[in-house]
C-alpha atoms as a PDB file:
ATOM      1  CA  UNK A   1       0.777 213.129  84.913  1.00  0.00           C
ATOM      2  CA  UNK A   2       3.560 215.758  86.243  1.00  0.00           C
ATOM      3  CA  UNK A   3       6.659 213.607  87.649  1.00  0.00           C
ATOM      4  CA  UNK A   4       5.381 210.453  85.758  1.00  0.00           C
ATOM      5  CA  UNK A   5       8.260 208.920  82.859  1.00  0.00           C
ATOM      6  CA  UNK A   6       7.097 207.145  79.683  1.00  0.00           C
ATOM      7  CA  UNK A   7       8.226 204.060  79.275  1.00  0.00           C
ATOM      8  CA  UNK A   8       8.588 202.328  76.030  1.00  0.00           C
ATOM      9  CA  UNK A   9       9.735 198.468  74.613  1.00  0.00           C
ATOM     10  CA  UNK A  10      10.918 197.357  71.830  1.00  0.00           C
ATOM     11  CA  UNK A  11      13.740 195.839  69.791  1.00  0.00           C
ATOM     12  CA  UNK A  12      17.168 197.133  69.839  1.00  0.00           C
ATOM     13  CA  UNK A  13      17.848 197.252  65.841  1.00  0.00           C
ATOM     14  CA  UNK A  14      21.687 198.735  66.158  1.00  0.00           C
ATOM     15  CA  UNK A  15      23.856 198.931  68.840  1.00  0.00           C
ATOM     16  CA  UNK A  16      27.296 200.188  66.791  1.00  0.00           C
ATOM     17  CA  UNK A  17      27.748 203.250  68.437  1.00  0.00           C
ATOM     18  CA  UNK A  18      29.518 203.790  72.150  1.00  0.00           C
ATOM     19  CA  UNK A  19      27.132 203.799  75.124  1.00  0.00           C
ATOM     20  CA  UNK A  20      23.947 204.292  72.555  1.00  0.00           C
ATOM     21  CA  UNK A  21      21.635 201.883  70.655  1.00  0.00           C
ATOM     22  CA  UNK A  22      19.290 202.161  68.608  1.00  0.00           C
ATOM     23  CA  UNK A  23      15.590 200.606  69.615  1.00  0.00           C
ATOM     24  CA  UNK A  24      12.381 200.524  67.298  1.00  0.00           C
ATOM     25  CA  UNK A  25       9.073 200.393  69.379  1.00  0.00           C
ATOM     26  CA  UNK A  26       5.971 199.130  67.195  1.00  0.00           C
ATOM     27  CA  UNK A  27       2.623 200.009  68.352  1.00  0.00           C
ATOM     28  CA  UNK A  28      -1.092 198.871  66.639  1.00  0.00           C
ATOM     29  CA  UNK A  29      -3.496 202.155  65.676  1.00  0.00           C
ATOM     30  CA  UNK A  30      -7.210 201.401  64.344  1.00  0.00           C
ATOM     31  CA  UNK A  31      -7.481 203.120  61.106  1.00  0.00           C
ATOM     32  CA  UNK A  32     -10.459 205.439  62.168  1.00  0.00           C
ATOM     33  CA  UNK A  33     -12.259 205.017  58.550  1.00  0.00           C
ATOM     34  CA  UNK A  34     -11.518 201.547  57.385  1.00  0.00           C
ATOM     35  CA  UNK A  35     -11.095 200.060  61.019  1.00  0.00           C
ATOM     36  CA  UNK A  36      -8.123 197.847  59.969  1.00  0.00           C
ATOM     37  CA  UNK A  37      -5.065 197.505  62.526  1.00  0.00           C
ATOM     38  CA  UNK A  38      -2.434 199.179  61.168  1.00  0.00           C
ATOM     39  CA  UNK A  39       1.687 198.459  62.570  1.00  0.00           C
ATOM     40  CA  UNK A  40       2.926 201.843  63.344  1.00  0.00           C
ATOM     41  CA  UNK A  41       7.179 202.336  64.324  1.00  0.00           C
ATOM     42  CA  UNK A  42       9.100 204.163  65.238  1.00  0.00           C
ATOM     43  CA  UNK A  43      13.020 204.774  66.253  1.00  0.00           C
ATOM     44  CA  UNK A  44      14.582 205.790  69.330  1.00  0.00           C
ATOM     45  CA  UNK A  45      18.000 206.367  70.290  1.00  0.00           C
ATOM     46  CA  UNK A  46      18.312 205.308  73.959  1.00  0.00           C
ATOM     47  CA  UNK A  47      21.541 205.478  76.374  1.00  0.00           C
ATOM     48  CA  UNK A  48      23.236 201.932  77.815  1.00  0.00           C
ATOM     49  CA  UNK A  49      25.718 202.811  79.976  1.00  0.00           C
ATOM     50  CA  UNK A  50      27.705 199.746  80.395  1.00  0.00           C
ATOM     51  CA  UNK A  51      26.979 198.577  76.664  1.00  0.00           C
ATOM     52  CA  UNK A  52      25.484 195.310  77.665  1.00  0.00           C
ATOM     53  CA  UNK A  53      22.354 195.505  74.793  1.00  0.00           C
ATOM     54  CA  UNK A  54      23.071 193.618  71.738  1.00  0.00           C
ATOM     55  CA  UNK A  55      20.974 193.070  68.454  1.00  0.00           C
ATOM     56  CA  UNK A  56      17.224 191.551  69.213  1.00  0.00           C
ATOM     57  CA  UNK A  57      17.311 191.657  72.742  1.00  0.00           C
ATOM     58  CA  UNK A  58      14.109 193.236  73.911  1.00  0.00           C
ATOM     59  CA  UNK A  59      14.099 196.078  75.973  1.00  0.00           C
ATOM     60  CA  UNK A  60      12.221 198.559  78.006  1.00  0.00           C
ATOM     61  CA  UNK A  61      13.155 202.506  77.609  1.00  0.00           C
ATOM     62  CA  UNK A  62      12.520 205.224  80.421  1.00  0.00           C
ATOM     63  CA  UNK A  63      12.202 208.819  79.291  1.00  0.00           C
ATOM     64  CA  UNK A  64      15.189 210.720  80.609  1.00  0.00           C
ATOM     65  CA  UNK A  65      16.402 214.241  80.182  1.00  0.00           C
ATOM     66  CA  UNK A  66      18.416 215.128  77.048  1.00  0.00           C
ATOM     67  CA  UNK A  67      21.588 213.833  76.977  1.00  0.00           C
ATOM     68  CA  UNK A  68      22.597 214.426  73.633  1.00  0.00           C
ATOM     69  CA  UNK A  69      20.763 215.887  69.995  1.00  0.00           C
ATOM     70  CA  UNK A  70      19.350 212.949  69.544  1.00  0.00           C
ATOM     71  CA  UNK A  71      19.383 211.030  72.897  1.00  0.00           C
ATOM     72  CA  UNK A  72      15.896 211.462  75.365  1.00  0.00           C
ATOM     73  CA  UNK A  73      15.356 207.634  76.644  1.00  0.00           C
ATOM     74  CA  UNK A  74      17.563 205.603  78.414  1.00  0.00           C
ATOM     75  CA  UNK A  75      17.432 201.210  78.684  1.00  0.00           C
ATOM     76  CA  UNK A  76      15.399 200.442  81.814  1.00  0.00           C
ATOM     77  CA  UNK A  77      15.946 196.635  81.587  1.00  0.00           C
ATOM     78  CA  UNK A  78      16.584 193.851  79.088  1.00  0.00           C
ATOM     79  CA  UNK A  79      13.338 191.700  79.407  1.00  0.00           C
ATOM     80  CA  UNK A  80      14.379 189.706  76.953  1.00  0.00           C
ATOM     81  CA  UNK A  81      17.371 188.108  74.581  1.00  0.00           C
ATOM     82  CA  UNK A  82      17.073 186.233  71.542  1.00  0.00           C
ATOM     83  CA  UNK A  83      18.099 182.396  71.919  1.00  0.00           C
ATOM     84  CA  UNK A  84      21.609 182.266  69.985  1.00  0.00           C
ATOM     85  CA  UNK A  85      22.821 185.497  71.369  1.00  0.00           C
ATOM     86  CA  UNK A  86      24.792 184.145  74.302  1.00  0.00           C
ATOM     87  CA  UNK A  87      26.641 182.157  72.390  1.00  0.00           C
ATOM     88  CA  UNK A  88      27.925 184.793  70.429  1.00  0.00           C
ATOM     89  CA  UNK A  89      29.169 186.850  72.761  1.00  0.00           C
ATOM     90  CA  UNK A  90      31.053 183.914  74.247  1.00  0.00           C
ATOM     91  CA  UNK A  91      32.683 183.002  70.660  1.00  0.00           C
ATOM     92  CA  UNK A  92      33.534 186.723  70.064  1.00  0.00           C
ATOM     93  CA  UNK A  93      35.656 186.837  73.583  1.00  0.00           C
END
């Protein structure tokens, strides 16, 4: 496992800040009593350089070195944008 990154996707949830969004990554855990699936998530802060993710676009994460206090992934790749969200971005410009 030495030299090997994680890699992570999810759904970018926020992308206000400058270069950074914000991407929650839900995975399914059998409950080891009652054997029910249960939806665990959880929040990573993840570095876009050229600010191209926007608000339910799907993305893949990389593990990376620190780059801030809060900052330890970085976006890989957009696999996938929501249907609308083109449009937008052409209306805002």
């Amino acid at each position: 496992m030495i030299g090997r990154r994680k890699r992570r996707e999810g759904v970018v949830i926020s992308d206000k800040m400058n270069k950074t969004v914000v991407v929650e990554v839900e995975r399914r855990v059998r409950h080891a009593r009652y054997h029910k699936f249960l939806r665990l998530r959880r929040r990573y802060h993840a570095h876009d350089e050229a600010n191209n993710c926007r608000i339910g676009d799907r993305v893949r994460l990389i593990e990376t070195r620190p780059l801030s206090a809060t900052k330890r992934w970085a976006v890989e790749t957009i696999l996938e944008r929501p249907e609308g969200a083109a449009e937008q971005i052409e209306v805002a410009e």
